[in-house]
C-alpha atoms as a PDB file:
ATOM      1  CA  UNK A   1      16.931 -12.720  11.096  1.00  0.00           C
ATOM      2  CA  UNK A   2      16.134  -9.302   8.936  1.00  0.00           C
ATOM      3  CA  UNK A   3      13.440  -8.242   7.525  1.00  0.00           C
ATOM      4  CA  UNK A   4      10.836 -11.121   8.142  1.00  0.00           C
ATOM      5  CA  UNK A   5       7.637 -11.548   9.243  1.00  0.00           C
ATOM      6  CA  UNK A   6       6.758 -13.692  12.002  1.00  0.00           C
ATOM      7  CA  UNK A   7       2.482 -14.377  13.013  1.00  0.00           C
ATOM      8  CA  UNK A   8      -0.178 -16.657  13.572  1.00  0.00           C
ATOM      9  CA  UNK A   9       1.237 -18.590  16.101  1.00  0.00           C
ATOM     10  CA  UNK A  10      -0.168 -19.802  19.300  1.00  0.00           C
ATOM     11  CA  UNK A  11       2.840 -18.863  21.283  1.00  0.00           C
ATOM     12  CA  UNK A  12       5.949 -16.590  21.418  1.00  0.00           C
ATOM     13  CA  UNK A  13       6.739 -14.896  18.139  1.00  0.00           C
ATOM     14  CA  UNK A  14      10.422 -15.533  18.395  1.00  0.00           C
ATOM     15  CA  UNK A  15      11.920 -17.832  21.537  1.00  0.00           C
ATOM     16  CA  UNK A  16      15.885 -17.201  22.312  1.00  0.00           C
ATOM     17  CA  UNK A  17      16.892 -18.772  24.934  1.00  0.00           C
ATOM     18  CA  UNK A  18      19.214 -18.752  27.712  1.00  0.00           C
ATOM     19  CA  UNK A  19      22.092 -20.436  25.778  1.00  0.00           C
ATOM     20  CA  UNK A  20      21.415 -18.634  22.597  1.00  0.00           C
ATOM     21  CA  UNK A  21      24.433 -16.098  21.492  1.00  0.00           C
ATOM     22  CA  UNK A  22      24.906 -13.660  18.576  1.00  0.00           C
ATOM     23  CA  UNK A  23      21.209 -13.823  17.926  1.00  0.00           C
ATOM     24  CA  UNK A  24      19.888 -10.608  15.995  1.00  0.00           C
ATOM     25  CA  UNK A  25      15.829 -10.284  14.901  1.00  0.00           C
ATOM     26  CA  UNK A  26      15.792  -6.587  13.048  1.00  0.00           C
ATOM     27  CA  UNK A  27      13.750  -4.480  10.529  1.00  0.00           C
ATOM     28  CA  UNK A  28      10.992  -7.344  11.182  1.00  0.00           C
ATOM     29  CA  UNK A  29       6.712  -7.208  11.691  1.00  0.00           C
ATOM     30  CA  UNK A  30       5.751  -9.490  14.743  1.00  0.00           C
ATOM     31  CA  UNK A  31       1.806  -9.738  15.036  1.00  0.00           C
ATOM     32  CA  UNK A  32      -0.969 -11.956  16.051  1.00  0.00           C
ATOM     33  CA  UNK A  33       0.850 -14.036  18.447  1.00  0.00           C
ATOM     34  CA  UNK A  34      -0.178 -15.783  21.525  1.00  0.00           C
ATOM     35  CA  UNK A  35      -3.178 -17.633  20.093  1.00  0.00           C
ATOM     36  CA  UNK A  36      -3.793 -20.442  22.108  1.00  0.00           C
ATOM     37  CA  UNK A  37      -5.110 -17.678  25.153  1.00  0.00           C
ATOM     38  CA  UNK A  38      -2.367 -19.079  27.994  1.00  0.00           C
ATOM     39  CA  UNK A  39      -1.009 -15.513  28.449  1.00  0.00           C
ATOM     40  CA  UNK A  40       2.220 -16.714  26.480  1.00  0.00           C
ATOM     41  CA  UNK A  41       2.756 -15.010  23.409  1.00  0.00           C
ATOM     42  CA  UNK A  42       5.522 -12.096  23.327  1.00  0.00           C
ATOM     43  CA  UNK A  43       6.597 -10.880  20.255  1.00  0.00           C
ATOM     44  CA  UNK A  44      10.222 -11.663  21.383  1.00  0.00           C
ATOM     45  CA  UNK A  45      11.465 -13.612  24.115  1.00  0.00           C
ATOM     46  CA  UNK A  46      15.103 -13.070  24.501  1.00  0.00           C
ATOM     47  CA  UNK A  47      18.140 -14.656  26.456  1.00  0.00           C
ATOM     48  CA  UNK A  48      21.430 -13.481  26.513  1.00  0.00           C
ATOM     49  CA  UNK A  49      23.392 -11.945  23.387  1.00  0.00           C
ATOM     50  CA  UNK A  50      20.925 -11.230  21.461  1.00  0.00           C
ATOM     51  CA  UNK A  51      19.972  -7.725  19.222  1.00  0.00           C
ATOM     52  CA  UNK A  52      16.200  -6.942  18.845  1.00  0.00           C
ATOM     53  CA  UNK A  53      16.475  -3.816  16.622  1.00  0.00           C
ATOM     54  CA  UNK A  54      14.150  -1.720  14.513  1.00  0.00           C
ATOM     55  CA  UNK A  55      10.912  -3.667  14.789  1.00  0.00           C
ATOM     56  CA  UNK A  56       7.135  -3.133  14.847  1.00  0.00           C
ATOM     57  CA  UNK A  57       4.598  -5.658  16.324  1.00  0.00           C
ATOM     58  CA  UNK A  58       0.968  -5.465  16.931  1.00  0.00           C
ATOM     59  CA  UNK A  59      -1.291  -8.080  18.609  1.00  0.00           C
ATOM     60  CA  UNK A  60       0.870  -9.736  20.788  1.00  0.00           C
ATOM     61  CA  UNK A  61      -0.482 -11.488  24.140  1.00  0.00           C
ATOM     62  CA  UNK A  62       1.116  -8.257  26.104  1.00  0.00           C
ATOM     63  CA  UNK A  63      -0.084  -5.256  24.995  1.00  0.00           C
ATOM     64  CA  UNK A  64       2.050  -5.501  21.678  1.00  0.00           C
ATOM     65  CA  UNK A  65       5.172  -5.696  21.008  1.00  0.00           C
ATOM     66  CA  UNK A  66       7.220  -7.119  23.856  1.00  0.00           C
ATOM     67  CA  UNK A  67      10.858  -7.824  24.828  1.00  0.00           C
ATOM     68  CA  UNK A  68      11.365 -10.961  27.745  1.00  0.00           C
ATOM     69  CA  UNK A  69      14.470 -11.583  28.988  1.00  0.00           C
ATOM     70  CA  UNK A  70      14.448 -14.890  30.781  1.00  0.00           C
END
């Protein structure tokens, strides 16, 4: 994904998991995420393989903008 913006949701912005490979999320907004108030709403939640690069996010469940790796 490039250049997208990803908010409003009640959960985790964007959700790779485990299995997921060659993933890339770049030049991208992430904001208002986490809605539903369960403590689960991380801008990005990565696995394995995957490039998070060049991105801004605001009102995430953590503080802002956050990186998971499971």
């Amino acid at each position: 994904m490039d250049g997208v913006a990803v908010h409003g949701l009640d959960m985790e912005g964007v959700h790779f998991r485990n299995s997921s490979t060659d993933g890339m999320i770049r030049n991208s907004r992430i904001y208002d995420t986490g809605n539903d108030g369960r403590g689960m709403g991380e801008g990005v939640y990565k696995g394995n393989d995957v490039l998070v690069q060049d991105n801004t996010g605001t009102r995430t469940s953590n503080d802002g903008y956050q990186t998971h790796t499971q």
